[in-house]
Protein backbone atom coordinates (compact mmCIF):
# COMPACT_ATOMS: atom_id res chain seq x y z
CA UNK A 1 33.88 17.92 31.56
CA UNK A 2 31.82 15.45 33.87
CA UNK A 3 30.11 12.47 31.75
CA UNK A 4 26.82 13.16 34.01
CA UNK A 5 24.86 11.53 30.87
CA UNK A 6 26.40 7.64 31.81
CA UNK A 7 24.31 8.33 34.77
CA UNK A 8 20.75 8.29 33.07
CA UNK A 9 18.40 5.82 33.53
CA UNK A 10 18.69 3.70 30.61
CA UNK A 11 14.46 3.76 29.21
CA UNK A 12 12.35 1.20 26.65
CA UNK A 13 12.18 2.91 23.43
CA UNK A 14 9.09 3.84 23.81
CA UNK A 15 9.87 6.00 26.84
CA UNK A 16 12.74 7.36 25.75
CA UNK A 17 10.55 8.34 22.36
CA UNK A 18 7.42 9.76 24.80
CA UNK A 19 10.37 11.47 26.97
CA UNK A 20 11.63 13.55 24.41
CA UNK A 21 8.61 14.29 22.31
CA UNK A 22 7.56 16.48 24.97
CA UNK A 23 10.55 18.58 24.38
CA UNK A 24 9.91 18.83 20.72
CA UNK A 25 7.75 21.42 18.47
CA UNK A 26 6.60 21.56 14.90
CA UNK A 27 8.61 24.04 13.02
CA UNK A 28 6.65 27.43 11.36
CA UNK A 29 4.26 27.25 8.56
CA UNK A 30 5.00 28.68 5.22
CA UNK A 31 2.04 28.96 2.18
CA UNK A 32 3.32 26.67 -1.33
CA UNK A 33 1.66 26.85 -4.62
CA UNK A 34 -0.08 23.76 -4.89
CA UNK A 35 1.82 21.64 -7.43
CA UNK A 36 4.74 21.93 -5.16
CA UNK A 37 2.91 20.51 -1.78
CA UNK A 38 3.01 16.92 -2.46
CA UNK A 39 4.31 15.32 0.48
CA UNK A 40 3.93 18.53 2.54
CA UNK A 41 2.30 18.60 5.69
CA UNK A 42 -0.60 20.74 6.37
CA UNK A 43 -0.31 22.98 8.71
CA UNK A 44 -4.33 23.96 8.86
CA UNK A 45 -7.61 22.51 8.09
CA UNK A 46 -9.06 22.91 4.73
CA UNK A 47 -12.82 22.73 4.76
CA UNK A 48 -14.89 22.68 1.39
CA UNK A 49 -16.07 26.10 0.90
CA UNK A 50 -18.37 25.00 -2.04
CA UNK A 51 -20.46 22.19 -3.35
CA UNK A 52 -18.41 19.88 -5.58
CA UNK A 53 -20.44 19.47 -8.13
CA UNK A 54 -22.39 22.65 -7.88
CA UNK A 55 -24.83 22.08 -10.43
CA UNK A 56 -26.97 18.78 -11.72
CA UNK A 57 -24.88 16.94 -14.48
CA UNK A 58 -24.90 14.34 -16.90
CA UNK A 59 -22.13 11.35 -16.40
CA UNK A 60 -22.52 10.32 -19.95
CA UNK A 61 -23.17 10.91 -23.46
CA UNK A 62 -27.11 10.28 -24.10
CA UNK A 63 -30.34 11.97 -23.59
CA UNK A 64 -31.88 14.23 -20.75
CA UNK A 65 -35.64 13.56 -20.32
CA UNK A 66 -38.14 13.18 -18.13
CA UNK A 67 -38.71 9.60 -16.33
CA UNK A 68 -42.22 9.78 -16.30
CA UNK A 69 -42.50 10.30 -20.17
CA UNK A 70 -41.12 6.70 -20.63
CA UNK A 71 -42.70 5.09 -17.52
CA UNK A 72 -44.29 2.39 -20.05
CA UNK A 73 -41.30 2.03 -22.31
CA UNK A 74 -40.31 -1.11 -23.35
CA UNK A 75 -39.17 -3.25 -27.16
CA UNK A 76 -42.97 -3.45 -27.65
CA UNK A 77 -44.03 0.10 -26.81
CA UNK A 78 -40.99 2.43 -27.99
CA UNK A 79 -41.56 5.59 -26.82
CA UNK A 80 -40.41 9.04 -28.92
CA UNK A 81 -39.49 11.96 -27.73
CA UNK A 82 -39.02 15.19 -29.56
CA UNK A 83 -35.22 16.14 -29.17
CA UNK A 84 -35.57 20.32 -28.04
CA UNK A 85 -31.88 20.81 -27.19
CA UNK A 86 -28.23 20.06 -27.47
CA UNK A 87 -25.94 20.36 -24.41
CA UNK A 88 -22.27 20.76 -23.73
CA UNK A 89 -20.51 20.04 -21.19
CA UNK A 90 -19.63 24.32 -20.11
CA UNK A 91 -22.85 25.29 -21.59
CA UNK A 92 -26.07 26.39 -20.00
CA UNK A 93 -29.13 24.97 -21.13
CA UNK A 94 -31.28 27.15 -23.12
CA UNK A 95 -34.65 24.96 -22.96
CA UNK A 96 -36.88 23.39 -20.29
CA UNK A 97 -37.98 20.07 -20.67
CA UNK A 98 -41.41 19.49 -21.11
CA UNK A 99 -44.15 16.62 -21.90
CA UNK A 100 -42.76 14.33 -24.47
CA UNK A 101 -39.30 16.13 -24.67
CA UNK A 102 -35.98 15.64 -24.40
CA UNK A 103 -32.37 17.12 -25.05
CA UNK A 104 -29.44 15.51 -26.13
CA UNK A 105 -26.43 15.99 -23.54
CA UNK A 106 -22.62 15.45 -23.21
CA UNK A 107 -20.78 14.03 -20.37
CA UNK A 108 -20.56 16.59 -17.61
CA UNK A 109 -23.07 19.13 -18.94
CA UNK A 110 -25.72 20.61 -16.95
CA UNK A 111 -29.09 18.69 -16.87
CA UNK A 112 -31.73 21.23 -18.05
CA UNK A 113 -34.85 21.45 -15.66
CA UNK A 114 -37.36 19.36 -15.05
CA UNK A 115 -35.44 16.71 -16.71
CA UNK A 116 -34.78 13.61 -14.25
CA UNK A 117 -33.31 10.90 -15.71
CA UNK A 118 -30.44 10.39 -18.42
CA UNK A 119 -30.18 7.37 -20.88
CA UNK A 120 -27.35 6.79 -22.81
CA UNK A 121 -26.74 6.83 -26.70
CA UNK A 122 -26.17 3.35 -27.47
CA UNK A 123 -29.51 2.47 -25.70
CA UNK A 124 -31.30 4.39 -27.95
CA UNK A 125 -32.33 4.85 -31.74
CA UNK A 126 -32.16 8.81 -32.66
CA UNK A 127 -31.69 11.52 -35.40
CA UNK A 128 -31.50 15.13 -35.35
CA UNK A 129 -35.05 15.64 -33.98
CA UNK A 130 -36.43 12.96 -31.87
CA UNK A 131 -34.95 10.29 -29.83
CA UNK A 132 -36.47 6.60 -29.19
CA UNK A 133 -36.35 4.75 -25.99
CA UNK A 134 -37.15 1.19 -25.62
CA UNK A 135 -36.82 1.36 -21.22
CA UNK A 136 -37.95 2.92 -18.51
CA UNK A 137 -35.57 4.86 -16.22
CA UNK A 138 -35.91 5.23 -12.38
CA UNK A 139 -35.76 9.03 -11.58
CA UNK A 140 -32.61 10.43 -10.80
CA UNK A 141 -30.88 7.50 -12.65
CA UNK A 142 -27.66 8.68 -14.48
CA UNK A 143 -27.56 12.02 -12.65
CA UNK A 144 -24.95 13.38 -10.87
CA UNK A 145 -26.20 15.37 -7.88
CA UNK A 146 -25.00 18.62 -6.57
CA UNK A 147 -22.21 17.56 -3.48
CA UNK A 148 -21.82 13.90 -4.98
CA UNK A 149 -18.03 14.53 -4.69
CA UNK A 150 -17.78 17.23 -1.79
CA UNK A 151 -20.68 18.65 0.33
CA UNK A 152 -20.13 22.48 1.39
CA UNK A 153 -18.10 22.35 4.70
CA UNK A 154 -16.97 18.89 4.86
CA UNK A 155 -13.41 18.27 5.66
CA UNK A 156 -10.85 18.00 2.83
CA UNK A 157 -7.20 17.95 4.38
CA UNK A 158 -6.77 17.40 8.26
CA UNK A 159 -3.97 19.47 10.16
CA UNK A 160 -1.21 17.55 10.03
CA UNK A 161 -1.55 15.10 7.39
CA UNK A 162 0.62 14.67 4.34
CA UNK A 163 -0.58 15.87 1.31
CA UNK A 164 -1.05 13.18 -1.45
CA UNK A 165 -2.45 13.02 -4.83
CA UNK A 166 -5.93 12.53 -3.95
CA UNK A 167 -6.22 16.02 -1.49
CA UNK A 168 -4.43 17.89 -4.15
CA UNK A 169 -7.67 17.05 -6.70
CA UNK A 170 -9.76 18.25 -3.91
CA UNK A 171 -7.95 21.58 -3.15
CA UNK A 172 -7.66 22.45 -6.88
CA UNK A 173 -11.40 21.48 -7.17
CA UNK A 174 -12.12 24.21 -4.36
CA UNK A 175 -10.13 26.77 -6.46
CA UNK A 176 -7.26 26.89 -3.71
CA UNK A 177 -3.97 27.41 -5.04
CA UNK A 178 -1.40 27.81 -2.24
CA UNK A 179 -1.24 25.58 0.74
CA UNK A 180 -0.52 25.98 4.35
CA UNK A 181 2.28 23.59 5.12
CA UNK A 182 4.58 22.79 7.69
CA UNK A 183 8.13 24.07 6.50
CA UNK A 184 10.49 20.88 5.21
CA UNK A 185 12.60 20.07 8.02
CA UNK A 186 16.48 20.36 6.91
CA UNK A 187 18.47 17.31 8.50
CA UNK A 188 22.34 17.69 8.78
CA UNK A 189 23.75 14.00 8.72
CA UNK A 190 27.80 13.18 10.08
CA UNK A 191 29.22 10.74 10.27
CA UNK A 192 32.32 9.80 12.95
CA UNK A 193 34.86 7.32 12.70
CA UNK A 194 38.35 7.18 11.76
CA UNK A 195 37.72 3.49 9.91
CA UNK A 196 34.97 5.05 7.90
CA UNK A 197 35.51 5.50 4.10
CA UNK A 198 33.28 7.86 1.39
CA UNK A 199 32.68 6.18 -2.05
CA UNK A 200 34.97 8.20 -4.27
CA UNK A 201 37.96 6.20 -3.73
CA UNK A 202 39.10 2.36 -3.49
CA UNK A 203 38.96 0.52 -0.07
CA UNK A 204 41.73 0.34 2.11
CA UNK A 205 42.11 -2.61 3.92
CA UNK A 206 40.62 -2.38 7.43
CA UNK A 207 38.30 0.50 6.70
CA UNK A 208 34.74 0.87 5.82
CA UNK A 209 32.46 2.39 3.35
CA UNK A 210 30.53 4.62 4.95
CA UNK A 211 27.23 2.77 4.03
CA UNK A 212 25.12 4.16 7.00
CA UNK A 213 25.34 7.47 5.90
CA UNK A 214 23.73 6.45 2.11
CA UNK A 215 20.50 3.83 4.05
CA UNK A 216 20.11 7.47 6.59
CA UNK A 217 19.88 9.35 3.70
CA UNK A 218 17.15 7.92 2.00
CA UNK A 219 15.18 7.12 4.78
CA UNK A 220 15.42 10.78 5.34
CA UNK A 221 14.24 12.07 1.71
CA UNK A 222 11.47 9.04 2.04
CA UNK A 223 10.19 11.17 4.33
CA UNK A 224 10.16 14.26 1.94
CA UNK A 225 12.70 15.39 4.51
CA UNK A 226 16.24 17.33 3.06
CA UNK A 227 19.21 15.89 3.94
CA UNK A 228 22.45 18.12 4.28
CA UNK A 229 24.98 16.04 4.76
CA UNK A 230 28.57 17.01 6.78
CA UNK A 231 31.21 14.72 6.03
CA UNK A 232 33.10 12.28 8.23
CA UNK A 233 34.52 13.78 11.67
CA UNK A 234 37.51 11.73 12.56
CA UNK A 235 37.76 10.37 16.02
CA UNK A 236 38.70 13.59 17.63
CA UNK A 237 36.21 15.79 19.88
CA UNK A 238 37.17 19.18 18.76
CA UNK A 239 36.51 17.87 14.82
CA UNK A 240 33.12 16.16 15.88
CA UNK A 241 32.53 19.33 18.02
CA UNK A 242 32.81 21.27 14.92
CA UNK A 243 30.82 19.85 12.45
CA UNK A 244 27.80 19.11 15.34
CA UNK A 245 27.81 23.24 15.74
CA UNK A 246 28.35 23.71 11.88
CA UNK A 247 24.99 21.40 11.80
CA UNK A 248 22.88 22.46 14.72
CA UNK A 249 23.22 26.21 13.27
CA UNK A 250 22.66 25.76 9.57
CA UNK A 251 19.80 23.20 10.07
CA UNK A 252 16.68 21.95 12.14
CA UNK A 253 18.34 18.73 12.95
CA UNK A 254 21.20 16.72 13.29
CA UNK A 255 21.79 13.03 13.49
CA UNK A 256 25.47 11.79 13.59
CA UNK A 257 26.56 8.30 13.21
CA UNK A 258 28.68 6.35 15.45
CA UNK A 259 30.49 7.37 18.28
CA UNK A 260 27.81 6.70 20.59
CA UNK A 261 28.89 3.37 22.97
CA UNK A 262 30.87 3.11 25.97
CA UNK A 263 34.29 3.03 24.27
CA UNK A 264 37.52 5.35 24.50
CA UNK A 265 37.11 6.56 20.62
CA UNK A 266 32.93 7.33 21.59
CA UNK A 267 33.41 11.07 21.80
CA UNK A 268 29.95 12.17 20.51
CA UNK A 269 28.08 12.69 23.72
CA UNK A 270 31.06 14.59 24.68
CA UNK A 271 31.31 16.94 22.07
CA UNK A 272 27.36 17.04 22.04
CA UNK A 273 27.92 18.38 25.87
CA UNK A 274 30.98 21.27 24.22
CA UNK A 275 27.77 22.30 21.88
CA UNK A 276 25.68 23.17 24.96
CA UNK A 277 23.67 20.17 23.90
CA UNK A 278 21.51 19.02 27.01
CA UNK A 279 21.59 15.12 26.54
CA UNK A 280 18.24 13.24 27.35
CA UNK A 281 18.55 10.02 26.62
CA UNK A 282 22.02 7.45 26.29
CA UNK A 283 21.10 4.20 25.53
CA UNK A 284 18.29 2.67 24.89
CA UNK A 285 16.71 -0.45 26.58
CA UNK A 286 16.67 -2.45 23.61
CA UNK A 287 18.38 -4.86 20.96
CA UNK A 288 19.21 -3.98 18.10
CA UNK A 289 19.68 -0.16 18.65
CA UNK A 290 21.19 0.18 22.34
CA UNK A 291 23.78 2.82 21.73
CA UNK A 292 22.46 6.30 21.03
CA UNK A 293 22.54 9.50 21.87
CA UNK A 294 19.50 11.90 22.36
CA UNK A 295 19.87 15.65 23.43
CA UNK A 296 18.06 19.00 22.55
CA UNK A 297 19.55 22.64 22.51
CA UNK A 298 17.25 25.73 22.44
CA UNK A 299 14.26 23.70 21.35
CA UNK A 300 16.30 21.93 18.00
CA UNK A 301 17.08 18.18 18.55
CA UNK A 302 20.65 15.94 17.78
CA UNK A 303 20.91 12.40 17.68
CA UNK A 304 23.53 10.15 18.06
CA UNK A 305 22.78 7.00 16.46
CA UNK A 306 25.14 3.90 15.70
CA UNK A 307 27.92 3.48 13.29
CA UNK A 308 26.42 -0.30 12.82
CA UNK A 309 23.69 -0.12 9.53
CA UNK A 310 20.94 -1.99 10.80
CA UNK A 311 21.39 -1.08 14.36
CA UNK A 312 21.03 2.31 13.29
CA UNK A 313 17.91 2.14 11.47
CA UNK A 314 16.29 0.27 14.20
CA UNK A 315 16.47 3.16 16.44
CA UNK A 316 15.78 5.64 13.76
CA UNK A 317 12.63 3.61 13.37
CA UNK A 318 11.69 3.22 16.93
CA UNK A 319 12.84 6.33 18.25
CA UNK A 320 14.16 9.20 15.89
CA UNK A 321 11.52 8.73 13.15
CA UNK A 322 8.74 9.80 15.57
CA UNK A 323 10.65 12.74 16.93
CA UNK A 324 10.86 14.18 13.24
CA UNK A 325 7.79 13.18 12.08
CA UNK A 326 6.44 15.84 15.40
CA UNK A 327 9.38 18.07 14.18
CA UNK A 328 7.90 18.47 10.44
CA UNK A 329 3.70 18.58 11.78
CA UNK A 330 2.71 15.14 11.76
CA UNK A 331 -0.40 14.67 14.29
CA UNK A 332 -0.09 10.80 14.29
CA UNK A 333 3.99 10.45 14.80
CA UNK A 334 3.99 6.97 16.71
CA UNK A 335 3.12 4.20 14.28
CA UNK A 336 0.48 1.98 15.04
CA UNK A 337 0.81 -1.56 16.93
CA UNK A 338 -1.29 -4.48 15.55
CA UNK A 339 -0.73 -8.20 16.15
CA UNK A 340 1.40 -10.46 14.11
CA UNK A 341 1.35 -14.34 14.42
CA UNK A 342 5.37 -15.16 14.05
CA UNK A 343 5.78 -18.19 11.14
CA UNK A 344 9.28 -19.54 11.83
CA UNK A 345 11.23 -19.62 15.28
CA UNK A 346 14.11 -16.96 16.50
CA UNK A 347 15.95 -18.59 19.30
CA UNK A 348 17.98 -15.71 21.22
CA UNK A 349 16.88 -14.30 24.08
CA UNK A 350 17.51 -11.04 26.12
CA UNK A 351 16.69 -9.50 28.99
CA UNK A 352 15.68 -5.88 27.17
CA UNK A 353 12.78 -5.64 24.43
CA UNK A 354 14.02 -6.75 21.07
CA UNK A 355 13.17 -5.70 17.58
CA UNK A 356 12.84 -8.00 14.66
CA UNK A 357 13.22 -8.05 11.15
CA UNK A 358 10.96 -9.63 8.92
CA UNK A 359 8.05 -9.01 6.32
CA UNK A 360 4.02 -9.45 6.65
CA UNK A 361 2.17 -12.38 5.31
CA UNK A 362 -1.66 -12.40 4.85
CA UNK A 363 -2.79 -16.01 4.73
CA UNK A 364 -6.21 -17.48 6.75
CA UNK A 365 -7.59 -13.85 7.61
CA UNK A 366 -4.90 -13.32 9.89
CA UNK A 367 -1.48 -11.54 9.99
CA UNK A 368 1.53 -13.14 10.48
CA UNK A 369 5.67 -12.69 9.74
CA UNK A 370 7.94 -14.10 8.38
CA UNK A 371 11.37 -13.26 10.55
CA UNK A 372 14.08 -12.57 8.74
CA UNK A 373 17.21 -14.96 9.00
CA UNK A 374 20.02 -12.39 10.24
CA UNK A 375 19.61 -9.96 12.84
CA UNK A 376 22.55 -8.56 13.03
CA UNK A 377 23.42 -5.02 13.79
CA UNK A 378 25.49 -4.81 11.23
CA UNK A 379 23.57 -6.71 8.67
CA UNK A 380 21.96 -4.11 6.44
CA UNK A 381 20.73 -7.30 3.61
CA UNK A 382 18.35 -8.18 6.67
CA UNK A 383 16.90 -4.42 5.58
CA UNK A 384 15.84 -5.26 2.00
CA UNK A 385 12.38 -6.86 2.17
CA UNK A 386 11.33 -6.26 6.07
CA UNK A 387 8.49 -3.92 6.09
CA UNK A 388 7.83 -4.31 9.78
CA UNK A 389 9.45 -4.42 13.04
CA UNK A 390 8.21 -6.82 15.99
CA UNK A 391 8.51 -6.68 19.62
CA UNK A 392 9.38 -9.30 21.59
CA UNK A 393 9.02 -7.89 25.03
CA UNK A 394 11.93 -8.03 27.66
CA UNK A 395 12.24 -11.22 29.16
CA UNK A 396 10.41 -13.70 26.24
CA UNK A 397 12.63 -16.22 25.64
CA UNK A 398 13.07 -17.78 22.26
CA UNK A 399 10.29 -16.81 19.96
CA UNK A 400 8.49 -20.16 18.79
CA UNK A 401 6.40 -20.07 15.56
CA UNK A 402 2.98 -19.21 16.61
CA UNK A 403 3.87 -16.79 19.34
CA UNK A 404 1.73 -13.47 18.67
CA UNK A 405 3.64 -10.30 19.01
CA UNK A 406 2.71 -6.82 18.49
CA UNK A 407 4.80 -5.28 15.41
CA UNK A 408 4.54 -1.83 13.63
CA UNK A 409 5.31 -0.73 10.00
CA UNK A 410 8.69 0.64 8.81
């Protein structure tokens, strides 16, 4: 079988991520009772269809009265109003308020008419009958008006955003109990390599624990995303072969680690081609992250990442995490770029882009990072408190504290 894929041109991530998000789309919608869509994406608009609240109501315990009746009120001219009502919060008023009147009203209960202004109890002297006020109230002060919270036909949940906490309170407050989501994409992990190791038993000498597999993993169900994972394909083509078929059949996705470089034992682009896999993409014009794989077969998508941790997750970042994020219904898949002042110096250079580790500092107004000491590709500990990825563009030369870069969140 030819190895045509050595002869694409080797892209910036950023290309190679545009490049094949054209060849992805979102998978079907499916409806989910609404305790069970957090972290789902929406796979429709959801407009309010009613006022939220739809009546007048009270925000506090107190009295309902007109403002104009205590207008004049003050410690030296208490005014008293007869009290013609008591209030509930889920019960209708039964009285309308009129000249030197007032009703006594719970939190959340509708205000009765022609009342336009609620005081509170402890501001107040009152018994059974008749209620003293010692202030004047503006009108409409302590009301809640009808729409405070939603107006009829605004926007509640945007296609293709994930559902948090906050949209579920507004979707139960519009009475909707099942959601329109995206489905949850299903992600078949492998892992390659006869040096690689699982947990369950002691380490022999010259192997690895397969520690790539576990940091893909939970990147993976951080996205609300389910992970199937394979097992370990030794360094064969017909068993990596295998267990890439086994994975593009059973799920929407697969991602396989290692195997991807230039060597005699990097068989996964080749047994990606036996799968019918059209490969898109090998290699990648950047540090960490070079070696990878990209190809798509009747519309699903497999990626060939490397066996090295960090170097992994630096393309999964990059690349891979916007082609699943399109995959599950995302409409914003590409993170954001902003500007990041760098605080201490990283002296390697390279002729592609490279990506670097660190974490965000907010000092003086402005934005700056703090690179991380190792950069390694295999150097997963550099992982552990970065929370944002910088670009130093292809080219740059040492990176000198104070040099501005652009940098996105991970």
């Amino acid at each position: 079988m030819t190895k045509k894929y050595r002869e694409l041109p080797k892209l910036s991530f950023s290309e190679t991520r545009d490049l094949l998000l054209d060849k992805i789309e979102p998978l079907n919608s499916e409806n989910v009772m609404i305790d069970e869509c957090l972290g789902r994406v929406s796979a429709r608009i959801y407009f309010a269809t009613n006022a939220v609240p739809n009546f007048v109501k009270s925000p506090l315990d107190g009295y309902a009265m007109r403002s104009c009746d205590i207008r004049y009120a003050s410690e030296d001219n208490p005014v008293t109003l007869k009290v013609v009502d008591e209030i509930r919060a889920g019960v209708l008023p039964t009285k309308v308020i009129n000249k030197g009147e007032a009703a006594k009203i719970l939190t959340g209960a509708p205000v009765p008419q022609n009342a336009d202004c609620v005081i509170m109890y402890e501001q107040t002297e009152f018994d059974e009958k008749s209620v003293t006020v010692k202030q004047s109230l503006k009108p409409q002060q302590n009301i809640i008006q009808i729409g405070e919270d939603q107006q009829k036909g605004m926007m509640l949940v945007p296609r293709g955003s994930a559902i948090n906490p906050a949209m579920i309170g507004l979707l139960a407050s519009q009475g909707f109990h099942e959601i329109c989501t995206y489905k949850t994409p299903e992600i078949a992990v492998i892992s390659t390599g006869d040096e690689v190791q699982d947990l369950d038993q002691p380490l022999v000498f010259g192997k690895v624990y397969n520690s790539t597999r576990y940091l893909l993993a939970a990147e993976l169900r951080k996205m609300n995303f389910r992970c199937n994972y394979l097992g370990i394909a030794q360094d064969n083509v017909e068993n990596i072969t295998a267990l890439i078929d086994k994975g593009m059949e059973e799920n929407d996705t697969v991602i396989i680690t290692g195997g991807v470089s230039a060597g005699d034992y990097d068989l996964v682009p080749e047994a990606m081609q036996k799968c019918g896999i059209e490969i898109m993409a090998y290699g990648v014009r950047m540090k960490p992250g070079m070696a990878c794989c990209y190809g798509i077969k009747k519309g699903k998508l497999c990626i060939g990442l490397s066996g090295n941790p960090a170097s992994a997750m630096i393309n999964f970042h990059a690349v891979a995490k916007p082609l699943l994020k399109k995959l599950a219904g995302f409409a914003e898949v590409c993170p954001k770029l902003f500007k990041v002042r760098v605080i201490n110096a990283f002296g390697k250079t390279a002729k592609s882009e490279r990506l670097l580790r660190g974490s965000l500092v907010l000092e003086n107004g402005s934005c700056e990072m703090k690179v991380n000491a190792e950069q390694g590709n295999i150097v997963i500990s550099s992982m552990v408190n970065a929370d944002l990825l910088a670009i130093v563009p292809k080219e740059h030369g040492p990176v000198n504290p104070g040099d501005e870069l652009d940098a996105f969140f991970i």
